[in-house]
Protein backbone atom coordinates (compact mmCIF):
# COMPACT_ATOMS: atom_id res chain seq x y z
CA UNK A 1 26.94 0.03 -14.12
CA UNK A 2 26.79 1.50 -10.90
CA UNK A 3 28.98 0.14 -8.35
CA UNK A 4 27.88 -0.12 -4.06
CA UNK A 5 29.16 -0.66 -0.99
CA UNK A 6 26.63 -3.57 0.92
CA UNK A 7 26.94 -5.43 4.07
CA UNK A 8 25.28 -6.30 7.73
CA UNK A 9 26.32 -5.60 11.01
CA UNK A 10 26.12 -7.54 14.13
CA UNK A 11 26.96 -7.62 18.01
CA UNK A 12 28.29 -11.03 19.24
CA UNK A 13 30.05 -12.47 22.53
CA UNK A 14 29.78 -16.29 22.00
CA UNK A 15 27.13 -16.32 19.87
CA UNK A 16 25.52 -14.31 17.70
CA UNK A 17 23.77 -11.23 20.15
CA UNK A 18 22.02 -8.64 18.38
CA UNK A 19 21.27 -8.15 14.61
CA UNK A 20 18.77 -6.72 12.27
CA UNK A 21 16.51 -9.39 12.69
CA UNK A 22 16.55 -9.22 16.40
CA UNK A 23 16.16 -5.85 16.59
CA UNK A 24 13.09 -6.22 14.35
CA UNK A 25 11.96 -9.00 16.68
CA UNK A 26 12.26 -6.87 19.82
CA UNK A 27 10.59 -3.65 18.32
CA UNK A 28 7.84 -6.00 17.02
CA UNK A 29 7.08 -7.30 20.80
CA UNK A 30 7.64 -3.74 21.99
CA UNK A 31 4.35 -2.37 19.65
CA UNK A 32 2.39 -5.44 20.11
CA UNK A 33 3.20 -6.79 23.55
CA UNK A 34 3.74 -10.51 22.33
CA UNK A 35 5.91 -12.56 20.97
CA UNK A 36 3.40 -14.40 18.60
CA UNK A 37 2.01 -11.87 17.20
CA UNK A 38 5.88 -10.70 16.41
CA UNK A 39 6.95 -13.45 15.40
CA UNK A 40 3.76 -13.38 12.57
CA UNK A 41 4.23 -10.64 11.69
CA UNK A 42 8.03 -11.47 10.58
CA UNK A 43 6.60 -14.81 9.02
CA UNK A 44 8.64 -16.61 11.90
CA UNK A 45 7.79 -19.52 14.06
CA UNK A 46 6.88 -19.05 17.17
CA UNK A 47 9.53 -21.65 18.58
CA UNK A 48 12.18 -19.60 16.72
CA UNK A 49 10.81 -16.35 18.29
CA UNK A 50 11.10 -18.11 21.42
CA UNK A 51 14.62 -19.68 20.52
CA UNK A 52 16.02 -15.92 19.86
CA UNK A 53 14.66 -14.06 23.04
CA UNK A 54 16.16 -17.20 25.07
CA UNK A 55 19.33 -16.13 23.80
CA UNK A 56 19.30 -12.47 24.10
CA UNK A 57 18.05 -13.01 27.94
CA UNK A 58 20.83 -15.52 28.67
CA UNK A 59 23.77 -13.68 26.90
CA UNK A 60 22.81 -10.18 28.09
CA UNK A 61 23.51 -8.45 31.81
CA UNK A 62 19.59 -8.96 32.31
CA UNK A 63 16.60 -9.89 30.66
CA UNK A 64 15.92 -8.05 27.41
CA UNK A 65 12.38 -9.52 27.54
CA UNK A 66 9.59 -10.70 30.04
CA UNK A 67 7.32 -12.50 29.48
CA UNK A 68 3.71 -13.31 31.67
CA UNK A 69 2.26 -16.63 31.15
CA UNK A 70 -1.89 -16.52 30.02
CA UNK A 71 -4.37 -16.45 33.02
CA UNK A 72 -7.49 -13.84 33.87
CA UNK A 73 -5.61 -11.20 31.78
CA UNK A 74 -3.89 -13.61 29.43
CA UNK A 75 -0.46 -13.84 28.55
CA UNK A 76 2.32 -10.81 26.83
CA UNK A 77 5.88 -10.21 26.58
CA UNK A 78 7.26 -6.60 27.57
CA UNK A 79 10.57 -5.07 26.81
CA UNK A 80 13.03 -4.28 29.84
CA UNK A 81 15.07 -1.18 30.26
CA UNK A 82 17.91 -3.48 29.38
CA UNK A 83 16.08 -4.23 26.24
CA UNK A 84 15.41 -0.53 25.15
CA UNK A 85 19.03 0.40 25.89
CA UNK A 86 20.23 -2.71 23.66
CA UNK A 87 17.57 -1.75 20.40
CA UNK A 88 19.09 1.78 21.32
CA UNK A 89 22.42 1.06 21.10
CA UNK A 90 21.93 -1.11 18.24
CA UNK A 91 19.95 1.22 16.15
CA UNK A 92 22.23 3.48 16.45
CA UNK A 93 25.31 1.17 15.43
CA UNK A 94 23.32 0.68 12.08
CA UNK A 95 22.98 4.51 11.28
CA UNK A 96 26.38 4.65 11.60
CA UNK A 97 26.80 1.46 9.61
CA UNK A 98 24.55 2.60 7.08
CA UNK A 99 26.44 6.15 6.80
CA UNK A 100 29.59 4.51 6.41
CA UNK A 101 28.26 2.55 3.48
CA UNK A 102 26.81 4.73 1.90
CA UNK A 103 30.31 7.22 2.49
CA UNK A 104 32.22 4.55 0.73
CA UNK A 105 29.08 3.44 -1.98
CA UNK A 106 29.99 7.19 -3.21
CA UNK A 107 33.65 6.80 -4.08
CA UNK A 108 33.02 3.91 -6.30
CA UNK A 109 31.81 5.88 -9.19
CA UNK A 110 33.10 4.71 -12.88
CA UNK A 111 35.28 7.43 -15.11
């Protein structure tokens, strides 16, 4: 039997910040330019969606999101610099998350 190392990573101040699931979120808005079509895609709500970007706007230094309400061009979500220097910083805390499991998955082997 083959033996790993497994585990998730998050940021958090008093809540929960930024995790896999948020960073999925927030790259999903980034390629589609709304949070609806993010959240389907993830087979979320869209109240949930909502829910998560609410927090990431409140805990961080500034917005992570914005958002324009519908009208003659209709409505869409955009990424701040904020937010690209957050999924930056967190992507890279899970390669180095990832590297470290896998580092430690490889000493586990059976004699």
């Amino acid at each position: 039997m083959a033996f790993k190392v497994n585990g998730r990573i998050w940021i958090e101040g008093e809540e929960r910040f930024m995790g896999i699931g948020r960073l999925e979120l927030l790259q999903r808005i980034e390629q589609t330019g709304s949070i609806s079509a993010a959240a389907k895609g993830m087979g979320m709500s869209y109240k949930r969606a909502w829910d998560l970007i609410q927090s990431l706007n409140n805990q961080a230094a500034s917005p992570v999101v914005s958002t324009q309400t519908g009208g003659e061009r209709g409505g869409g979500a955009l990424i701040t610099p904020e937010g690209k220097r957050w999924i930056n910083l967190y992507t890279e805390l899970q390669e180095r998350f990832q590297a470290f499991v896998e580092q430690e998955s490889s000493k586990l082997t059976l004699e």
